[in-house]
PDB file of N, CA and C in Angstrom:
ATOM      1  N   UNK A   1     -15.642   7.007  -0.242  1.00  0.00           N
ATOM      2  CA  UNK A   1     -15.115   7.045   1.107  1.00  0.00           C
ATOM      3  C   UNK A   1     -14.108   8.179   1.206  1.00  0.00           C
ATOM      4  N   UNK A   2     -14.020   8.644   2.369  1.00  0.00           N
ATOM      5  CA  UNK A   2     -13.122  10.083   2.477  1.00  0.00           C
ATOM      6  C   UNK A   2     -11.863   9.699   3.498  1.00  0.00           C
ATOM      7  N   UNK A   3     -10.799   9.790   3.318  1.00  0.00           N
ATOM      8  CA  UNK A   3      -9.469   9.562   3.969  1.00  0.00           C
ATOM      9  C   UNK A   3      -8.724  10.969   4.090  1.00  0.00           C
ATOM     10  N   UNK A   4      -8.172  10.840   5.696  1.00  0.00           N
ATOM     11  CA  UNK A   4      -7.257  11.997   6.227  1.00  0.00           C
ATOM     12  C   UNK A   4      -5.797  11.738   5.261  1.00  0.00           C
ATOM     13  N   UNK A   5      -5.276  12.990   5.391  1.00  0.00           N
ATOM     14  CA  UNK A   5      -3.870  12.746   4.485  1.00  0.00           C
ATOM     15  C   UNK A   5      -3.184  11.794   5.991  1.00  0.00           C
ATOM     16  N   UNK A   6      -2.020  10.848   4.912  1.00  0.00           N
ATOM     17  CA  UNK A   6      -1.793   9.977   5.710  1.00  0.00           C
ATOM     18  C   UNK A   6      -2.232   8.783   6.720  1.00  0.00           C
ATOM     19  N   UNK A   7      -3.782   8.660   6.019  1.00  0.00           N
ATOM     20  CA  UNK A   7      -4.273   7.494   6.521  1.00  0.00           C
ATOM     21  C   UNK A   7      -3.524   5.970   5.519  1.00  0.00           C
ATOM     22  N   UNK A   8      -3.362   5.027   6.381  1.00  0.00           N
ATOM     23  CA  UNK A   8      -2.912   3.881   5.530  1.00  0.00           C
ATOM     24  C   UNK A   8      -4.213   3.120   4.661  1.00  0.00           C
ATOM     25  N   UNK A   9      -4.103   2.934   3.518  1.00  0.00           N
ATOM     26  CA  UNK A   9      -5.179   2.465   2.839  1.00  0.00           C
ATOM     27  C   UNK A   9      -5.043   1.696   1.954  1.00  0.00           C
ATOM     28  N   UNK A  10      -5.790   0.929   1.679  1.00  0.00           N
ATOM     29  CA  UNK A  10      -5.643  -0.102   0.654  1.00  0.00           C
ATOM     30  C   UNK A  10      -6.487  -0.041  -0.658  1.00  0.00           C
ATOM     31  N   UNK A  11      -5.533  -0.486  -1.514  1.00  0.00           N
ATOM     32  CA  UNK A  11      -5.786   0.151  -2.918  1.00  0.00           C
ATOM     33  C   UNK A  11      -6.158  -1.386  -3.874  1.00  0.00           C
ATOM     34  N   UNK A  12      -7.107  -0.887  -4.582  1.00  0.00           N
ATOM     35  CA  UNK A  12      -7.257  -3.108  -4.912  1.00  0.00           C
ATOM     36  C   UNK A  12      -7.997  -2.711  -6.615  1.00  0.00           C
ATOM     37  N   UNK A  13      -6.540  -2.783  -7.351  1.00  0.00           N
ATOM     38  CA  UNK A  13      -6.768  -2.792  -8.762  1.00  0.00           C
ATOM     39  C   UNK A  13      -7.320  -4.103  -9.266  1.00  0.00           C
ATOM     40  N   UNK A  14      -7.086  -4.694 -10.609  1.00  0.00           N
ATOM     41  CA  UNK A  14      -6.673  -5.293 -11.392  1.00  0.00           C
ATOM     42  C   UNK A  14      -6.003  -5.951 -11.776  1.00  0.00           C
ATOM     43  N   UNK A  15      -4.753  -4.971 -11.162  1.00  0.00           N
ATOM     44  CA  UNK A  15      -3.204  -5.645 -11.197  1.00  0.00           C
ATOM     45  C   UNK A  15      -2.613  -5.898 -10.298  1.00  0.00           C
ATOM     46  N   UNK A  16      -3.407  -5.875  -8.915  1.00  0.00           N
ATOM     47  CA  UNK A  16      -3.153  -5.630  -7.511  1.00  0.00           C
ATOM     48  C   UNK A  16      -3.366  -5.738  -7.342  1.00  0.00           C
ATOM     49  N   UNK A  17      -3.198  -5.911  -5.337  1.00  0.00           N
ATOM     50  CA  UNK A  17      -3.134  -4.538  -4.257  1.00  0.00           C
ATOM     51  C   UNK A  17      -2.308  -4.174  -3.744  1.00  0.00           C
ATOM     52  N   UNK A  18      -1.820  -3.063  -3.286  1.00  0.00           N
ATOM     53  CA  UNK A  18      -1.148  -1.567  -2.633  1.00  0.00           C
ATOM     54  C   UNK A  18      -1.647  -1.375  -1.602  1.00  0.00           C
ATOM     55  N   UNK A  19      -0.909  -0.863  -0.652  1.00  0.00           N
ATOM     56  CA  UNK A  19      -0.629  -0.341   0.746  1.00  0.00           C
ATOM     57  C   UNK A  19       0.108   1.105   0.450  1.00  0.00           C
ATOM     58  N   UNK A  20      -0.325   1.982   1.059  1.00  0.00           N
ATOM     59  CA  UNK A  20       0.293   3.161   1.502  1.00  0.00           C
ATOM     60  C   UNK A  20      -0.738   4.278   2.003  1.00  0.00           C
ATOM     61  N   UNK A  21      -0.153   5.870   2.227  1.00  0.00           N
ATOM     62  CA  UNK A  21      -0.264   6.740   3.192  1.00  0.00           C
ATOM     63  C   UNK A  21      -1.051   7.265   1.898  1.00  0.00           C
ATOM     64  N   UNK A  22      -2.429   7.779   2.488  1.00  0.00           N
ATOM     65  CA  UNK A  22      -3.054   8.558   1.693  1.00  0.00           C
ATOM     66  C   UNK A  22      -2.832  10.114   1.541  1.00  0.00           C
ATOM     67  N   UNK A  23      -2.499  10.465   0.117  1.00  0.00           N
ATOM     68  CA  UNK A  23      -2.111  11.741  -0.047  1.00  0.00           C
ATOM     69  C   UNK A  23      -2.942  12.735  -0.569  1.00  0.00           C
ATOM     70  N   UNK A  24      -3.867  12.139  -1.868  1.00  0.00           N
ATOM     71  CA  UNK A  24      -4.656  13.357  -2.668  1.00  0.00           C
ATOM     72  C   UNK A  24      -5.635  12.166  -2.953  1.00  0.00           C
ATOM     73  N   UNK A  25      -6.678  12.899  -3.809  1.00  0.00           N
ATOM     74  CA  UNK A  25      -7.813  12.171  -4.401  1.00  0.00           C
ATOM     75  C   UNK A  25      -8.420  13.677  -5.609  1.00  0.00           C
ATOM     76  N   UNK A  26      -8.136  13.460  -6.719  1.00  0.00           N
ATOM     77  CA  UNK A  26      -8.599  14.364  -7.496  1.00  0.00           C
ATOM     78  C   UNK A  26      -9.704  13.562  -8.174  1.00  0.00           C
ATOM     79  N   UNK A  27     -10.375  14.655  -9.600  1.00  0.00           N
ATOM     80  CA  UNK A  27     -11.514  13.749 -10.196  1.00  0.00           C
ATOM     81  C   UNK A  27     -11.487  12.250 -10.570  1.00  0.00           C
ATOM     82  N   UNK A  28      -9.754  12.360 -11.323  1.00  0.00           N
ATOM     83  CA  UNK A  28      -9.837  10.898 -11.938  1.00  0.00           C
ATOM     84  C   UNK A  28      -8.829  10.211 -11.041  1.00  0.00           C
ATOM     85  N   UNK A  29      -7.911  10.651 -10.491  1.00  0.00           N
ATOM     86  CA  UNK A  29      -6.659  10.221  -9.467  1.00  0.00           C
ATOM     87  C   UNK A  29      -7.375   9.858  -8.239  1.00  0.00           C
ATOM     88  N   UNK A  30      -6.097   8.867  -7.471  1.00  0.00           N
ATOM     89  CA  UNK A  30      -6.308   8.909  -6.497  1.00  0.00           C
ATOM     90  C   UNK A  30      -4.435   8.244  -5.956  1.00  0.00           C
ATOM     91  N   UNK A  31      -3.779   9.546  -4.764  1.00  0.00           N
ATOM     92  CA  UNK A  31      -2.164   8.973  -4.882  1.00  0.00           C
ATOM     93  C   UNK A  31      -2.355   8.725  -3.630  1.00  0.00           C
ATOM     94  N   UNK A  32      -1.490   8.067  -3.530  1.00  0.00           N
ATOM     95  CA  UNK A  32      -0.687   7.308  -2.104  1.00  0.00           C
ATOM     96  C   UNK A  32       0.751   7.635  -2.051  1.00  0.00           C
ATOM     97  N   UNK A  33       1.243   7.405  -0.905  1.00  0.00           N
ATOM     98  CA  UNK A  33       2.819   7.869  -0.999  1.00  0.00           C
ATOM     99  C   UNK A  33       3.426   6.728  -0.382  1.00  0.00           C
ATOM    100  N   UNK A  34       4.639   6.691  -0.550  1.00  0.00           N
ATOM    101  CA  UNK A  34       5.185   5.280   0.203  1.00  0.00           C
ATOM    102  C   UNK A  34       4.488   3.734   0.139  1.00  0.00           C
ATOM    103  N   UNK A  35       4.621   3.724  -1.372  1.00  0.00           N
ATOM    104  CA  UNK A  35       3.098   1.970  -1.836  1.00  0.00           C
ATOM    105  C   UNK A  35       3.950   1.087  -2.006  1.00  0.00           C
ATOM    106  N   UNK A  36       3.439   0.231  -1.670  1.00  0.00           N
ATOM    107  CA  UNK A  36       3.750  -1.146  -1.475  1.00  0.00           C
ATOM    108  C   UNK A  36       3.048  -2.464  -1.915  1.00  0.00           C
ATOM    109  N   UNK A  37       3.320  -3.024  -2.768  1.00  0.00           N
ATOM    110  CA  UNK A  37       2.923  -3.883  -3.601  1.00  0.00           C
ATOM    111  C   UNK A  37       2.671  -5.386  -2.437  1.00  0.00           C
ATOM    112  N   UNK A  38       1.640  -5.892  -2.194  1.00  0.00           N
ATOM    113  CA  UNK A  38       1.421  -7.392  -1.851  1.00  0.00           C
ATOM    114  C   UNK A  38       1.805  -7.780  -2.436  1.00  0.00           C
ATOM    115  N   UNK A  39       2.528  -9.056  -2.150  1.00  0.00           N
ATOM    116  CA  UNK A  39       2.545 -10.189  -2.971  1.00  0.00           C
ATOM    117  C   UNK A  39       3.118 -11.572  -1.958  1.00  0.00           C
ATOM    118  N   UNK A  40       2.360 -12.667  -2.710  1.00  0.00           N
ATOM    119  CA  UNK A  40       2.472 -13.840  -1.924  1.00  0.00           C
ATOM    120  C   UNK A  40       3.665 -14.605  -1.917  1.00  0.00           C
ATOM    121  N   UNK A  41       4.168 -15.045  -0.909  1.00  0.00           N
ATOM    122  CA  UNK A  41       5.015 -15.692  -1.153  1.00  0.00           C
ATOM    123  C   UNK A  41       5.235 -17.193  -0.448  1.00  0.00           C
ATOM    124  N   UNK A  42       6.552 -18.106   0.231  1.00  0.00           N
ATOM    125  CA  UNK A  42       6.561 -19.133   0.350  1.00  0.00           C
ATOM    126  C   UNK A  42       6.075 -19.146   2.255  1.00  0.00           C
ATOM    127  N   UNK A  43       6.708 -18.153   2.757  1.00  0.00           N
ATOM    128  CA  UNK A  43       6.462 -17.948   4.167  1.00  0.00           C
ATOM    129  C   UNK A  43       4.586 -16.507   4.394  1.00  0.00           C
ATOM    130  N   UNK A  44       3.933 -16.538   3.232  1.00  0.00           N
ATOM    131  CA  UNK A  44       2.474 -16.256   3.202  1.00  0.00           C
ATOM    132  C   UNK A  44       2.748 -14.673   2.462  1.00  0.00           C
ATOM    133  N   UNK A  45       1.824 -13.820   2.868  1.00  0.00           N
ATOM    134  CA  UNK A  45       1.951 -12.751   2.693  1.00  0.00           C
ATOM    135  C   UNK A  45       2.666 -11.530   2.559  1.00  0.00           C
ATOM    136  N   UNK A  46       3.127 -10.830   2.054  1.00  0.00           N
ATOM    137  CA  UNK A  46       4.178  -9.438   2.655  1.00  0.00           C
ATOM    138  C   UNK A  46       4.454  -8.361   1.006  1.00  0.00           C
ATOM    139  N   UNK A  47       5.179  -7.575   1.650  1.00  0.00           N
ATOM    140  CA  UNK A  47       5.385  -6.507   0.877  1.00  0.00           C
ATOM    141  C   UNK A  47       6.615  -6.559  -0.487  1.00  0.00           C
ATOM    142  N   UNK A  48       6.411  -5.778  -1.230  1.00  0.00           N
ATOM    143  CA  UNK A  48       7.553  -6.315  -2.675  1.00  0.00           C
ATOM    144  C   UNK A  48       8.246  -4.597  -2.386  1.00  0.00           C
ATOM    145  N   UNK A  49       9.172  -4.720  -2.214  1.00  0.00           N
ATOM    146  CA  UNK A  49      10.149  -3.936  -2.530  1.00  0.00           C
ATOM    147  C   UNK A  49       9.779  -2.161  -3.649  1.00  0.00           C
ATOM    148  N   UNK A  50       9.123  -2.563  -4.464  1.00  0.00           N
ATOM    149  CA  UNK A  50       8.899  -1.974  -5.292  1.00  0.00           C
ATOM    150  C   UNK A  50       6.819  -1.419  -5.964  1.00  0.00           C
ATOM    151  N   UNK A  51       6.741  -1.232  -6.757  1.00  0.00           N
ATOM    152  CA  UNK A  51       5.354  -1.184  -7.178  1.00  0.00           C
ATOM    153  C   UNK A  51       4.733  -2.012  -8.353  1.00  0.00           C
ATOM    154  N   UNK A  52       5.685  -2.495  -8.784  1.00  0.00           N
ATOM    155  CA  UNK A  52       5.446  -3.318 -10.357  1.00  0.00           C
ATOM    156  C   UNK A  52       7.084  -3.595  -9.915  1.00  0.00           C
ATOM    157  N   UNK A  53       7.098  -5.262 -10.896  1.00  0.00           N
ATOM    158  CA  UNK A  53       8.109  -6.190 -11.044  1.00  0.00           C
ATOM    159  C   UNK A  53       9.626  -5.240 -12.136  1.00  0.00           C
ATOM    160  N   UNK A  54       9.268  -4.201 -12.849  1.00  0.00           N
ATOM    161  CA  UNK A  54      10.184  -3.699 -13.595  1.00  0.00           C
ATOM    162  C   UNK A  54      10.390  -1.734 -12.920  1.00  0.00           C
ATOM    163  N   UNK A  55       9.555  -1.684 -11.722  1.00  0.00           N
ATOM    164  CA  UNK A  55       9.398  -0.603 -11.287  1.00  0.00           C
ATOM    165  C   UNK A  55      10.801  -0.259 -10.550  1.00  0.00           C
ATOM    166  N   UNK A  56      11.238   0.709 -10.131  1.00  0.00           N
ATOM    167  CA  UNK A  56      11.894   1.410  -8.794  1.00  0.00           C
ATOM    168  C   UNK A  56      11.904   1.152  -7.935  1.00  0.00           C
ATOM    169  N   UNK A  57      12.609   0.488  -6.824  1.00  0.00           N
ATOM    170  CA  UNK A  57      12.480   0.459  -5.520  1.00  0.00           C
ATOM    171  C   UNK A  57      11.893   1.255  -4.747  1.00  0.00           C
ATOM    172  N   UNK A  58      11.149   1.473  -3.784  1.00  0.00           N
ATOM    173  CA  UNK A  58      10.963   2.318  -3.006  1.00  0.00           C
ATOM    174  C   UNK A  58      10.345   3.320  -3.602  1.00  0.00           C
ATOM    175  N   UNK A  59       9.293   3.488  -4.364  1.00  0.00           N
ATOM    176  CA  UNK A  59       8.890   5.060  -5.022  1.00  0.00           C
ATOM    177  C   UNK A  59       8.131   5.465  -4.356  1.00  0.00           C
ATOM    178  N   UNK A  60       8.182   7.031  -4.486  1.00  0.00           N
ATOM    179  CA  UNK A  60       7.939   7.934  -3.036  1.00  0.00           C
ATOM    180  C   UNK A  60       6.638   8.019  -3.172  1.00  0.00           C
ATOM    181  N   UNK A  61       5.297   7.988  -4.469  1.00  0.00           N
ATOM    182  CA  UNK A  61       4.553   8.277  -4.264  1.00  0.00           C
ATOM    183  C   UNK A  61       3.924   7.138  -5.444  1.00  0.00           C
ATOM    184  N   UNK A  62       2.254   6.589  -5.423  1.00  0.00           N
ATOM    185  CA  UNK A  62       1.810   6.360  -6.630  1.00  0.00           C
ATOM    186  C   UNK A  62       0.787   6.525  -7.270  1.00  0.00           C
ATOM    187  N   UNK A  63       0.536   7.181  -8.348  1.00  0.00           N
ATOM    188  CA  UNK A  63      -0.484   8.113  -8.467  1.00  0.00           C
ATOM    189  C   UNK A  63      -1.742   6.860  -9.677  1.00  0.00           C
ATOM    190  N   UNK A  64      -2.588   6.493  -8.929  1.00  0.00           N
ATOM    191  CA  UNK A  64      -4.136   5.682  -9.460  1.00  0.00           C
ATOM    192  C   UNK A  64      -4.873   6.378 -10.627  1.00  0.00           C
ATOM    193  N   UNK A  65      -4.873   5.628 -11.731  1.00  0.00           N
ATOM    194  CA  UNK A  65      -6.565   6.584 -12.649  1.00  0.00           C
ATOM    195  C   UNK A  65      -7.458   5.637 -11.877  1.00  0.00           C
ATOM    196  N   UNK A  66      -8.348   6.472 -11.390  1.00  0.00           N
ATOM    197  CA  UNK A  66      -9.849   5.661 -11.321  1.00  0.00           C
ATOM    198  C   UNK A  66     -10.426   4.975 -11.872  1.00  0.00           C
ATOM    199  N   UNK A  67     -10.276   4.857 -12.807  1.00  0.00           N
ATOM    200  CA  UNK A  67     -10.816   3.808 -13.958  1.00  0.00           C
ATOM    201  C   UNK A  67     -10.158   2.583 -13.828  1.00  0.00           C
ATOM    202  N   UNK A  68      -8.998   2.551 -12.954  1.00  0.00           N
ATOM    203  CA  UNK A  68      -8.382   1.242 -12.782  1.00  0.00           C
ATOM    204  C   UNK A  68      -8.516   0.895 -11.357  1.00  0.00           C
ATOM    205  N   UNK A  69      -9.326   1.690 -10.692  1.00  0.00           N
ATOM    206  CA  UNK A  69      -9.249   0.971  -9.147  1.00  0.00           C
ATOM    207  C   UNK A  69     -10.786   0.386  -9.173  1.00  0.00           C
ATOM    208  N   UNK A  70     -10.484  -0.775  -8.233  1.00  0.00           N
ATOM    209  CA  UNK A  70     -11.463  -1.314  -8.070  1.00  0.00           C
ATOM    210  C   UNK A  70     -11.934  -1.105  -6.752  1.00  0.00           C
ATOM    211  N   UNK A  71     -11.530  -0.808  -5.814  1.00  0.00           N
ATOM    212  CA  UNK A  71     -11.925  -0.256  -4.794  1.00  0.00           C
ATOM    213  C   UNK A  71     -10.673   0.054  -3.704  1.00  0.00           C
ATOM    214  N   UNK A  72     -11.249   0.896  -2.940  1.00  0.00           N
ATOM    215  CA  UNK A  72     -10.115   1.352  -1.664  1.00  0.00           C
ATOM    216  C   UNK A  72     -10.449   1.174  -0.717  1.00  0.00           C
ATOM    217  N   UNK A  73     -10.013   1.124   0.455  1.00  0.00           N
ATOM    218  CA  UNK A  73     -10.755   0.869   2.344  1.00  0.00           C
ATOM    219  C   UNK A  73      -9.674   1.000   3.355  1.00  0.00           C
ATOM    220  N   UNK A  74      -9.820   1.232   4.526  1.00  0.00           N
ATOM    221  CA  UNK A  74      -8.806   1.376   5.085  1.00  0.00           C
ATOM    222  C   UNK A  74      -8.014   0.814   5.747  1.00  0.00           C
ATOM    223  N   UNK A  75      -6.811   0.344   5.742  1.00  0.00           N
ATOM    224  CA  UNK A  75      -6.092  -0.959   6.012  1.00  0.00           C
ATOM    225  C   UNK A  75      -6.305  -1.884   7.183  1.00  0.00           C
ATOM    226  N   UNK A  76      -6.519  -2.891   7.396  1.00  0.00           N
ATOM    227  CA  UNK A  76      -6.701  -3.544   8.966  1.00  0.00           C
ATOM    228  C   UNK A  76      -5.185  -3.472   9.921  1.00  0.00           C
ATOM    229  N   UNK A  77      -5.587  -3.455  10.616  1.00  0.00           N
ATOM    230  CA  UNK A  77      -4.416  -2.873  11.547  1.00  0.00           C
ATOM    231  C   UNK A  77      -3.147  -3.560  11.734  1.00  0.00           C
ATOM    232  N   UNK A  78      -3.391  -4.977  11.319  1.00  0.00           N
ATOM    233  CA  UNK A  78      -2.485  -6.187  11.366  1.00  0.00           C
ATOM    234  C   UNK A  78      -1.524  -6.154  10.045  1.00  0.00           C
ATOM    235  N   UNK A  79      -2.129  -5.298   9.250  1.00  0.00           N
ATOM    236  CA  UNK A  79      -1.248  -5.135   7.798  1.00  0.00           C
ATOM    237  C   UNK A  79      -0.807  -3.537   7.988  1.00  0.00           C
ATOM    238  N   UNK A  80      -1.223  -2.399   8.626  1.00  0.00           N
ATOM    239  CA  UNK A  80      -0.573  -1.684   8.854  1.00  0.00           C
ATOM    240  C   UNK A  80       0.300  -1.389   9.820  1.00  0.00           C
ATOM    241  N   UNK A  81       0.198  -2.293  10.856  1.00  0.00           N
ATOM    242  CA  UNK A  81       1.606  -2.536  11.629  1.00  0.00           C
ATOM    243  C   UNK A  81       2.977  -3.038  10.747  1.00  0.00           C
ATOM    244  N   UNK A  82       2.369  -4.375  10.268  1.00  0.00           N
ATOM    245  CA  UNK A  82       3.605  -4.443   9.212  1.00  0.00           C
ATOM    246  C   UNK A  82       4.071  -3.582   8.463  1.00  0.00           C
ATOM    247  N   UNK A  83       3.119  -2.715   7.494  1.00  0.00           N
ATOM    248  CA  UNK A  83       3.445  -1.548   6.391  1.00  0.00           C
ATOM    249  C   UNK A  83       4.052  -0.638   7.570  1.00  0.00           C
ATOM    250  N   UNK A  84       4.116  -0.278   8.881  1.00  0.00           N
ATOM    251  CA  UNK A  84       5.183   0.589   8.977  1.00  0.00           C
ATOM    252  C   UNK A  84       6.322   0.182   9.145  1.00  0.00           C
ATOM    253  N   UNK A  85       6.339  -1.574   9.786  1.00  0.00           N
ATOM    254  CA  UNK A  85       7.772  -1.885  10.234  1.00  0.00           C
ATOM    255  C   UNK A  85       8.475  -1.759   8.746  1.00  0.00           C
ATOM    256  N   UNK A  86       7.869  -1.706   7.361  1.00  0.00           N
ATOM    257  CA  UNK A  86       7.918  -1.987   6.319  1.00  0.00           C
ATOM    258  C   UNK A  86       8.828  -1.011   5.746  1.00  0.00           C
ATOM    259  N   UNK A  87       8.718   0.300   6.255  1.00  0.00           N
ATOM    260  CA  UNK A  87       8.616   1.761   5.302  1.00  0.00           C
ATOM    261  C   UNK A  87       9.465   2.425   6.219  1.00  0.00           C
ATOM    262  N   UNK A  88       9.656   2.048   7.431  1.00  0.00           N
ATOM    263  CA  UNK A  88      10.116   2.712   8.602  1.00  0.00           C
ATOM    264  C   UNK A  88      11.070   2.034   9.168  1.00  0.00           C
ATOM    265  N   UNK A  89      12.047   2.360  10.111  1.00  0.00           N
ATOM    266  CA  UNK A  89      12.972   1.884  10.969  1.00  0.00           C
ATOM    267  C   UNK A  89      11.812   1.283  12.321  1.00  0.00           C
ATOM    268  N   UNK A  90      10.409   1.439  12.661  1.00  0.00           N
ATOM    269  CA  UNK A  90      10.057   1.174  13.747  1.00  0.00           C
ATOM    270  C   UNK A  90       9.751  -0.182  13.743  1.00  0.00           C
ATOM    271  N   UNK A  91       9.640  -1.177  15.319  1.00  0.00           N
ATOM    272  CA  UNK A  91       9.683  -2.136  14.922  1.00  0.00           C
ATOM    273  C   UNK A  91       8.050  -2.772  15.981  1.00  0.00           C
ATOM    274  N   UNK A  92       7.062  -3.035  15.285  1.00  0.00           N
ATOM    275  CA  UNK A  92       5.735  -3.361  16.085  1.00  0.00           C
ATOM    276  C   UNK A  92       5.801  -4.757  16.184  1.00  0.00           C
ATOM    277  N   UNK A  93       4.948  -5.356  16.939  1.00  0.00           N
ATOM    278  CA  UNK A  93       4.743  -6.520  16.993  1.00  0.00           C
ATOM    279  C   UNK A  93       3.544  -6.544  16.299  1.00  0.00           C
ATOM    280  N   UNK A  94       3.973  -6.660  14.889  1.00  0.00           N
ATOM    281  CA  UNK A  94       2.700  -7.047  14.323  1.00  0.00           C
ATOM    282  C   UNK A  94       1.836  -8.646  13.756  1.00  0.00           C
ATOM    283  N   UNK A  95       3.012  -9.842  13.565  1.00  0.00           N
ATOM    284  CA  UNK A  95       2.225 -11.041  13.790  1.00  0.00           C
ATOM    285  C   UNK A  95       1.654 -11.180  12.443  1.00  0.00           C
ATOM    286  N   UNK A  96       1.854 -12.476  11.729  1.00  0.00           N
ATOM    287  CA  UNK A  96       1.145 -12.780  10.625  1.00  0.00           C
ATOM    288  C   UNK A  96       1.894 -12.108   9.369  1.00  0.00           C
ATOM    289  N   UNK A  97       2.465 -11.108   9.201  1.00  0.00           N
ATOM    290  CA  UNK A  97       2.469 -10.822   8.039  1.00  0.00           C
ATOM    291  C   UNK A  97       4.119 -10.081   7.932  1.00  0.00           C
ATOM    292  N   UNK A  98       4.925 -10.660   6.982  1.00  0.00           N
ATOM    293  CA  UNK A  98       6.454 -10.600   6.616  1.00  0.00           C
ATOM    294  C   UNK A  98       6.088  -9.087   6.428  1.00  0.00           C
ATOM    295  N   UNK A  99       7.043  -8.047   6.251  1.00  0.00           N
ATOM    296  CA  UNK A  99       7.515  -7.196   6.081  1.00  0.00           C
ATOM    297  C   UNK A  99       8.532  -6.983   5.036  1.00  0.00           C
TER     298      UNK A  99
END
């Protein structure tokens, strides 16, 4: 599948899934910028702070081997409303899903 830079997309490892702005796609890579880790919680769905539990807050970009993605697609609109109220000062009515 082919993505504009800065399309929101979803990234669905192994160890995951990720939310963020599509940046590059090389042979074995594939980065995102501004990712955001799912994870479930007591009030349902939403975003983790970070990319991994021992990771950085907020890291600006995260760069995929292919060999570890299991597939990518492009975000439904109800999770990328949230991923911007998420990443951004803007505030959508997006419904369903914590920020």
């Amino acid at each position: 599948m082919s993505y504009k830079k800065d399309d929101v997309v979803s990234v669905i490892t192994n160890a995951g899934e990720y939310v963020g702005k599509f940046k590059s796609e090389g042979d074995s890579t594939f980065i995102i910028t501004k990712p955001r880790m799912l994870i479930q919680g007591e009030g349902g769905v939403g975003f983790a702070r970070g990319i991994c539990v021992t990771g950085k807050e907020d890291a600006a970009e995260l760069v995929f081997q292919k060999t570890g993605i299991v597939f990518t697609t492009p975000t439904s609109d109800v999770v990328e409303k949230a991923y911007v109220e998420s990443t951004t000062s803007i505030v959508l009515n997006s419904g369903g899903m914590q920020a």
